[in-house]
Protein backbone atom coordinates (compact mmCIF):
# COMPACT_ATOMS: atom_id res chain seq x y z
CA UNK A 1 153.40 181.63 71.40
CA UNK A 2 154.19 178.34 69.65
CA UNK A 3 153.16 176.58 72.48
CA UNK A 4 149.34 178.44 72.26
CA UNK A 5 148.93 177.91 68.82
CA UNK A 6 150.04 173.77 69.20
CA UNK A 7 147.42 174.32 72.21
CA UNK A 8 144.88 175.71 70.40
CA UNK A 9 145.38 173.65 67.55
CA UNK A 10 145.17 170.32 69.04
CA UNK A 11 141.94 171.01 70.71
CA UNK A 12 140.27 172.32 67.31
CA UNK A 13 141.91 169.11 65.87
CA UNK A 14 140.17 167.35 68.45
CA UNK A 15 136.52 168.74 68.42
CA UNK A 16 136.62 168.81 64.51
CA UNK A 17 137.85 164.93 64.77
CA UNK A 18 135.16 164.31 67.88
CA UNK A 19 132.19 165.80 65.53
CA UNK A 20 132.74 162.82 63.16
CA UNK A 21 131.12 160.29 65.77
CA UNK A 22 127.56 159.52 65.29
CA UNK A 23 126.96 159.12 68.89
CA UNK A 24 123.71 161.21 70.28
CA UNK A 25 125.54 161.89 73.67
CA UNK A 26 125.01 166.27 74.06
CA UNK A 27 128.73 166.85 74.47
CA UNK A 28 129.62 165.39 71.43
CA UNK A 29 126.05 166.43 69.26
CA UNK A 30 127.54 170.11 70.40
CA UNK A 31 130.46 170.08 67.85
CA UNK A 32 128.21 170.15 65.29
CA UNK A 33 127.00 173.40 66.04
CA UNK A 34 129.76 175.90 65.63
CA UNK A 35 131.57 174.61 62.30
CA UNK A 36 131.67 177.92 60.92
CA UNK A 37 133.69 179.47 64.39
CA UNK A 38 135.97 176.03 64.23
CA UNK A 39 137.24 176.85 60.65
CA UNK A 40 137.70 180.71 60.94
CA UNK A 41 139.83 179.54 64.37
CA UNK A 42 141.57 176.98 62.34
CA UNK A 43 142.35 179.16 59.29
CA UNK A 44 143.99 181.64 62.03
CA UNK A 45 145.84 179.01 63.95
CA UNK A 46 147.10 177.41 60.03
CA UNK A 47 148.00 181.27 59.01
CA UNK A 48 149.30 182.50 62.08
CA UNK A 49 151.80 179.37 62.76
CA UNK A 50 152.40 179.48 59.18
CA UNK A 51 153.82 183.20 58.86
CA UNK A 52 155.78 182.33 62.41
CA UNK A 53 157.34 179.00 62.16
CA UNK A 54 157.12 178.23 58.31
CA UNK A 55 156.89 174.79 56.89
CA UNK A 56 160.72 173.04 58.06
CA UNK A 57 160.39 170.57 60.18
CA UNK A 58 159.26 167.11 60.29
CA UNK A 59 156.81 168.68 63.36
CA UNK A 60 155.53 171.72 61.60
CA UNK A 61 154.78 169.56 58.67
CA UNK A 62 152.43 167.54 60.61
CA UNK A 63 150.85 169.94 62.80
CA UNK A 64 150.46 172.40 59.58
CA UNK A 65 148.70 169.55 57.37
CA UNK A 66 146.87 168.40 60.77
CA UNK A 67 145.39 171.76 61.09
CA UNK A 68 144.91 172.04 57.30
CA UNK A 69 142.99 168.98 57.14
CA UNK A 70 140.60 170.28 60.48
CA UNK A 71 140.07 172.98 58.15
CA UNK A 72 139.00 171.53 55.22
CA UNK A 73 136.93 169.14 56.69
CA UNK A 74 134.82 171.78 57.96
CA UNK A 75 134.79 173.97 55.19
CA UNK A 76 133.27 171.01 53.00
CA UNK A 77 130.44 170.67 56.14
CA UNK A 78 129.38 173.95 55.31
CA UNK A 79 130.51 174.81 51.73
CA UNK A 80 126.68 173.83 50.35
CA UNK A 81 125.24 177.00 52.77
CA UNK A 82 127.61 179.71 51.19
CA UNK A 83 127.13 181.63 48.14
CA UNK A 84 129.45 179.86 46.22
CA UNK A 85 127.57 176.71 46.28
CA UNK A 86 124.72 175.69 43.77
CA UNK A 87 121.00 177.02 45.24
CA UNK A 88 119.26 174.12 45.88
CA UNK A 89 115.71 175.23 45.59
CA UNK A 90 115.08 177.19 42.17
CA UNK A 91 114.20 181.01 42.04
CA UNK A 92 110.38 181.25 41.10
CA UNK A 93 110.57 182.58 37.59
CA UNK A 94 106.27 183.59 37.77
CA UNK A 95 105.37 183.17 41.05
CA UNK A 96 101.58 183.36 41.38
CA UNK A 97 100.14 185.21 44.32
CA UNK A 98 96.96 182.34 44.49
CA UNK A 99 100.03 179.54 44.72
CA UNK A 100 102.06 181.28 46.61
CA UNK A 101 102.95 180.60 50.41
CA UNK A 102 104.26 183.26 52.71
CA UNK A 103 105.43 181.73 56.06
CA UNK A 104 107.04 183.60 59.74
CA UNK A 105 108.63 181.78 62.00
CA UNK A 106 110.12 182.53 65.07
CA UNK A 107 111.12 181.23 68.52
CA UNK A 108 109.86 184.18 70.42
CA UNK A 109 111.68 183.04 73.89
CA UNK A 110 109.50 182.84 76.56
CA UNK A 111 110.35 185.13 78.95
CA UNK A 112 110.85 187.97 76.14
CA UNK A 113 108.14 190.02 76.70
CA UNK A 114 108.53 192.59 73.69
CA UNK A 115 105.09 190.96 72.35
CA UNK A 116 104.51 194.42 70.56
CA UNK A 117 108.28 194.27 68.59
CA UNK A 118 106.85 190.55 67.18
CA UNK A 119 103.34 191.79 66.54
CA UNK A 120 104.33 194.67 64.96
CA UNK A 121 106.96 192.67 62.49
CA UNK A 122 104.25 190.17 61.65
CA UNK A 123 102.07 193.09 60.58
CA UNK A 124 104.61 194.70 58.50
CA UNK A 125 105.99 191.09 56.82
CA UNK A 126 102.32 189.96 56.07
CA UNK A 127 102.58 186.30 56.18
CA UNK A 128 100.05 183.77 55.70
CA UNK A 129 101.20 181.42 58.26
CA UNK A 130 102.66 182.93 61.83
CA UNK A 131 104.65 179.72 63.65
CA UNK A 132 105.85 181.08 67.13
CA UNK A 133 107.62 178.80 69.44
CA UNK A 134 108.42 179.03 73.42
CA UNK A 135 104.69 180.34 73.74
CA UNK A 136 103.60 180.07 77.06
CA UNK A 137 100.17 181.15 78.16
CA UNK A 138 101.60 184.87 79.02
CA UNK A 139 102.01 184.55 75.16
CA UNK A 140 99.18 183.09 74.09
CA UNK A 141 97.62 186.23 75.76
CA UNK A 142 99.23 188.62 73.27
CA UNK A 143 99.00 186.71 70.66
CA UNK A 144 95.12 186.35 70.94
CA UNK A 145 95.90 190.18 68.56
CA UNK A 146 96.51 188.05 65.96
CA UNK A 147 92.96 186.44 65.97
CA UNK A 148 91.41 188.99 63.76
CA UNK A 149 93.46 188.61 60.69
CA UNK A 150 94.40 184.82 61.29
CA UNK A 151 90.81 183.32 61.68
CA UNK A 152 92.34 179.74 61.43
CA UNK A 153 95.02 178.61 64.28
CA UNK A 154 96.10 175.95 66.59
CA UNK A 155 97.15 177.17 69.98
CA UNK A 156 99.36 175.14 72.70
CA UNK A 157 101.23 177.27 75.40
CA UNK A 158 102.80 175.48 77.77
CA UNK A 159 105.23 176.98 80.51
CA UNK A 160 108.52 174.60 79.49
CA UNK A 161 109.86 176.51 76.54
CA UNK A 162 108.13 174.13 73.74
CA UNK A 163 104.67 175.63 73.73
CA UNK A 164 103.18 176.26 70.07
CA UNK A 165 101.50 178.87 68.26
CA UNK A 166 100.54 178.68 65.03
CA UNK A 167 98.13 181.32 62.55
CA UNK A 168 96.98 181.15 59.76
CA UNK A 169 94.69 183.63 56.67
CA UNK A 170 94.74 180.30 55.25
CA UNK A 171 92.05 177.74 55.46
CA UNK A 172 93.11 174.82 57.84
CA UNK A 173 92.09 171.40 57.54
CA UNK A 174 92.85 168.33 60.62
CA UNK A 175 94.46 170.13 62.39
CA UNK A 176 96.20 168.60 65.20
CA UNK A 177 98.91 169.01 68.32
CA UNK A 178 100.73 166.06 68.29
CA UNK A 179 103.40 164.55 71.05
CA UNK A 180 105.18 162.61 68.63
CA UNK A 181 108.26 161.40 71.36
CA UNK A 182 107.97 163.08 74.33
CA UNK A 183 104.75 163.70 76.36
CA UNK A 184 105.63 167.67 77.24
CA UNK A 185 106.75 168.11 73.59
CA UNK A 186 104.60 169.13 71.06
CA UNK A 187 104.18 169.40 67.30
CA UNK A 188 101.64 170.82 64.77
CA UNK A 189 100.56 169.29 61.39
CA UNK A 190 97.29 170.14 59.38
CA UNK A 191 96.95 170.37 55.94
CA UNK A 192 96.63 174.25 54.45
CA UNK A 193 94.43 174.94 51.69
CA UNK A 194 96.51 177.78 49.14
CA UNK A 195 94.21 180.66 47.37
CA UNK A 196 94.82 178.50 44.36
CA UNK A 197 92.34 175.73 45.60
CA UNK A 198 95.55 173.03 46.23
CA UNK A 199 95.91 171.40 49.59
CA UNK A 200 99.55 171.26 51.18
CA UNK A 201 100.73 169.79 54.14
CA UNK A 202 102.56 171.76 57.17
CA UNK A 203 104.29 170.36 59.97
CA UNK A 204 105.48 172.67 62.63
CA UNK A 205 108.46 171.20 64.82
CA UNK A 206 110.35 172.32 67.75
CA UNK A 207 112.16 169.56 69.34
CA UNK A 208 114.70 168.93 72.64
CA UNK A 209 118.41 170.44 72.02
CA UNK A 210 121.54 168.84 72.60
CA UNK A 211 121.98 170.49 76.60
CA UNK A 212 123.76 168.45 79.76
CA UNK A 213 122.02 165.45 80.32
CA UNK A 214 119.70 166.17 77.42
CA UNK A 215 121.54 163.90 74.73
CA UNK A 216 119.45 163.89 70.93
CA UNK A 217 117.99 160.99 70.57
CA UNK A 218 114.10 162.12 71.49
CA UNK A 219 115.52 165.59 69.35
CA UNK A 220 116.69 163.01 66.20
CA UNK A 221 113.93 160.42 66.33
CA UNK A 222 111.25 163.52 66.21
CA UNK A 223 112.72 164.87 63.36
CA UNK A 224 112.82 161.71 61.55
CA UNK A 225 109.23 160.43 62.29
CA UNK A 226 108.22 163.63 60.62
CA UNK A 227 110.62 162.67 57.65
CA UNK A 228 109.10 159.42 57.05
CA UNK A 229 106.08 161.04 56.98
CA UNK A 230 106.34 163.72 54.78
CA UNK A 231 108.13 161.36 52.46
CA UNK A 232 104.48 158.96 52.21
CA UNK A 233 102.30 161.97 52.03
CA UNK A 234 100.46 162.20 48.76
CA UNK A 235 100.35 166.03 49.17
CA UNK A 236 103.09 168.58 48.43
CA UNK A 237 104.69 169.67 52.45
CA UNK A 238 106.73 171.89 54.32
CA UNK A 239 108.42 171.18 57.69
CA UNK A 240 109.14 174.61 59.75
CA UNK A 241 110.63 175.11 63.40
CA UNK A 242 113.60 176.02 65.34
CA UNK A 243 114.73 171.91 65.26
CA UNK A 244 117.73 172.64 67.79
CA UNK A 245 120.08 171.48 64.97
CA UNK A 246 121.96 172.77 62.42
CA UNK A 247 121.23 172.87 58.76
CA UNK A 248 124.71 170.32 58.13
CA UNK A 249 124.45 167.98 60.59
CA UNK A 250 124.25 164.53 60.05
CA UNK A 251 120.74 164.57 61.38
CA UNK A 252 119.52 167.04 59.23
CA UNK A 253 120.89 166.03 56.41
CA UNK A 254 119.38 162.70 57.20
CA UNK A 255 116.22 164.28 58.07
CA UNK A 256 116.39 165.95 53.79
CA UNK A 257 117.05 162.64 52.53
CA UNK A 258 114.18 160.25 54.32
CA UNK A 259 112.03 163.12 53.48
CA UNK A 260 113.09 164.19 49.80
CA UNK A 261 113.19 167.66 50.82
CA UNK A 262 115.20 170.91 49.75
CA UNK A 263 116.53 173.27 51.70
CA UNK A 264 116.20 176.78 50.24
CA UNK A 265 119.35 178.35 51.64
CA UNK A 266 121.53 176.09 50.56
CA UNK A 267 123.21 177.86 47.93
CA UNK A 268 122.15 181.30 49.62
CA UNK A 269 123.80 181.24 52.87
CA UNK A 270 123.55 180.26 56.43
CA UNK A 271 120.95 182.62 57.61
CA UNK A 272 121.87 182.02 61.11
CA UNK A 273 119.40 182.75 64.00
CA UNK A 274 120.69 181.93 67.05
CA UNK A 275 122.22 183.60 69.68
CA UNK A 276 120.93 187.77 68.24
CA UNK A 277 123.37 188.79 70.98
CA UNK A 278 126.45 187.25 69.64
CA UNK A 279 127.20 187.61 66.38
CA UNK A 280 130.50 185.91 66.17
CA UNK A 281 128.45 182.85 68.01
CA UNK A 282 125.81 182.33 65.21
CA UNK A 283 124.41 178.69 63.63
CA UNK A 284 121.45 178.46 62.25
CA UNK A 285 118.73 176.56 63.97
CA UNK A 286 115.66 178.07 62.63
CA UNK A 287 114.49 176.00 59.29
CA UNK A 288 112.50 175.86 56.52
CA UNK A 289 111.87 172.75 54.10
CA UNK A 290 110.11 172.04 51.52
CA UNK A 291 108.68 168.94 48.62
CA UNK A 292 110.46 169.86 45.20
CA UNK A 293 106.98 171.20 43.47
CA UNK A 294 108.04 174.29 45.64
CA UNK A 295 110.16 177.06 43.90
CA UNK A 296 111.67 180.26 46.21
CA UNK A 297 109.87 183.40 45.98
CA UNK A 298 112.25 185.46 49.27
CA UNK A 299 113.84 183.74 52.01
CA UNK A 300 114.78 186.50 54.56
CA UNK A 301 116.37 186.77 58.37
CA UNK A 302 114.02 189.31 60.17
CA UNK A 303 115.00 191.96 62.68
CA UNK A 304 115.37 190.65 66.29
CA UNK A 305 111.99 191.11 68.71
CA UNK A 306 113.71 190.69 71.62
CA UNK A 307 114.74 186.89 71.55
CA UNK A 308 117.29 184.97 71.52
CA UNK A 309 116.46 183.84 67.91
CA UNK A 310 116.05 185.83 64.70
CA UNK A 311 112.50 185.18 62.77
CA UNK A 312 112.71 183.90 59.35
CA UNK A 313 110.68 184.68 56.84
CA UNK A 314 110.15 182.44 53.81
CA UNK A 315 107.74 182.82 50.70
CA UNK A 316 107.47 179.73 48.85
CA UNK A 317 105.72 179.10 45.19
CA UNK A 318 103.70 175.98 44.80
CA UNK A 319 104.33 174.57 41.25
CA UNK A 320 103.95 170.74 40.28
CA UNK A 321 106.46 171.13 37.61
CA UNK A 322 109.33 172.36 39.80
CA UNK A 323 109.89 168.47 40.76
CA UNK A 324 111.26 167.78 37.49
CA UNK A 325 113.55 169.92 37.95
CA UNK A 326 114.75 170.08 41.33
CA UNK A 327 117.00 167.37 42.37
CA UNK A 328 115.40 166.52 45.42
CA UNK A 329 117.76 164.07 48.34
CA UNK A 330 117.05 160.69 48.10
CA UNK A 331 117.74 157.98 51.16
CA UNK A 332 118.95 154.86 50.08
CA UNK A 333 118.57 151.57 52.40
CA UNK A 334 121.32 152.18 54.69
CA UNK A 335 119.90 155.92 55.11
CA UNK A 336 115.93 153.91 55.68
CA UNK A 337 117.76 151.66 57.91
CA UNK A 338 119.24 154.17 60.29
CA UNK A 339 116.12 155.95 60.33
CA UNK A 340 114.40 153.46 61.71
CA UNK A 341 116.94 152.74 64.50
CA UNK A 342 117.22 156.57 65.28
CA UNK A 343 113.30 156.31 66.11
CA UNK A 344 113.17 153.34 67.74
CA UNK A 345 115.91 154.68 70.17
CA UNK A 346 114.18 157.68 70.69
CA UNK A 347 110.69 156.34 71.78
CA UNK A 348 112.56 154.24 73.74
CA UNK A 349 114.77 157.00 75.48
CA UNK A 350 111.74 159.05 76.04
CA UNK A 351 109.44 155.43 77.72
């Protein structure tokens, strides 16, 4: 048994030690995802040898604070997305219905073919923008239901899981599919007039993940093209999509600071979407940013339609004065600097 848990040990020592490196090769990009499964593992491994083999020893010692510092490593990585931590995003103490912003999202999977299960929930959630992912044409067939009450869209199925889809009851203005790193990978942004008369921007991303000889840096340099651009908009934004990375990663948390964005579950939880079918094998991939004149009107996970992703539903209140005070993530020059690097070696990957 002692040998298992030194076993076991070592290797979470390892991966938790591994997901330091800022290299974007997949193998090592894929520790990042399951920091939550690491530390439960971890605290059993720390309690477990504890209650067996105590604390004597020069050998015990060191594996024990080993294992302990593993452990508190990754509890700090995800601390900020529990409910202990401060929210991030303020609750909307008035929230306006003409300035508010009601957005579903959801990687629908493309072979699911439950259509009906994710028309039906977009009926019964209401939203004012619908952003589907993994729409292939099959989809973009159902989806044409959606025409009716959405009069303002931008459709782009494609057949290799990064197809597009997005509706809106809200007027649309530019907008445009963009292939921002990779030819077969698209993105969405237009701006989106609210019922209030303001103009916000929306970008809609759903880039590469981290898979066998897939590594991340097409995946990191779209993300952070999109940062750099939301951060020199004049107009208030939000960036939505199943990114393939988690909310505490060094690339997203990159990604918040080049763009001066908040993340509204920090503070509220993970609100992991991915994999429905394994619930001890959750992260959350599925995200929703926003500029700091936004305040939080709901945030919720929505029932599964048949994917291997949960939909997300977010309602968002536009107010100017929320920037003053929200903290929003600033980049300083070695954050710029890296940026830039990350997106040159992206567009270069991808030539």
């Amino acid at each position: 048994m002692k040998l298992v848990l030194v076993t076991f040990g070592c290797f979470l020592i390892f991966v938790t030690f591994l997901s330091l490196s800022r290299s974007p090769r997949w193998w090592i990009r894929v520790t990042d995802f399951p920091r939550l499964q690491i530390a439960v593992c971890l605290a059993a491994v720390l309690l477990c040898y504890a209650l067996l083999y105590g604390f004597d020893g020069g050998g015990n010692g060191v594996f024990l604070a080993a294992v302990a510092g593993a452990l508190g490593y990754q509890g700090f990585r995800i601390f900020p997305y529990t409910i202990l931590a401060p929210c991030q995003t303020k609750k909307a103490a008035k929230a306006r219905p003409d300035a508010s912003i009601r957005l579903l999202i959801s990687n629908v999977l493309m072979e699911n073919r439950r259509a009906d299960a994710f028309l039906a929930l977009v009926r019964e959630a209401g939203p004012d923008l619908v952003l589907a992912v993994e729409t292939d044409a099959w989809w973009g067939e159902q989806l044409k239901a959606l025409d009716r009450d959405y009069p303002h869209s931008v459709k782009q199925p494609q057949g290799n899981y990064y197809g597009m889809h997005l509706f809106s009851k809200l007027e649309l203005e530019s907008p445009e599919v963009r292939f921002l790193v990779e030819k077969d990978v698209p993105s969405v942004r237009t701006a989106v007039r609210l019922r209030s008369g303001d103009w916000i921007d929306f970008f809609g991303v759903h880039p590469q993940p981290p898979v066998p000889h897939e590594d991340t840096e097409e995946r990191d340099a779209e993300i952070l093209i999109v940062a750099k651009e939301v951060r020199a908009d004049d107009r208030p934004a939000i960036v939505a999509g199943d990114l393939n990375d988690v909310a505490w990663s060094h690339t997203t948390r990159l990604f918040q600071r080049v763009s001066g964005t908040l993340d509204p579950r920090r503070g509220r939880g993970m609100f992991s979407t991915f994999h429905t079918r394994y619930p001890f094998f959750r992260w959350p991939l599925d995200h929703i940013f926003h500029e700091a004149s936004f305040t939080l009107v709901r945030l919720q996970r929505l029932r599964s339609i048949g994917s291997d992703h949960f939909p997300v539903l977010a309602e968002l209140h536009y107010e100017p004065g929320a920037a003053k005070r929200q903290e929003a993530p600033e980049a300083d020059h070695a954050d710029r600097k890296e940026a830039c690097e990350k997106v040159a070696e992206g567009k270069e990957t991808a030539s």
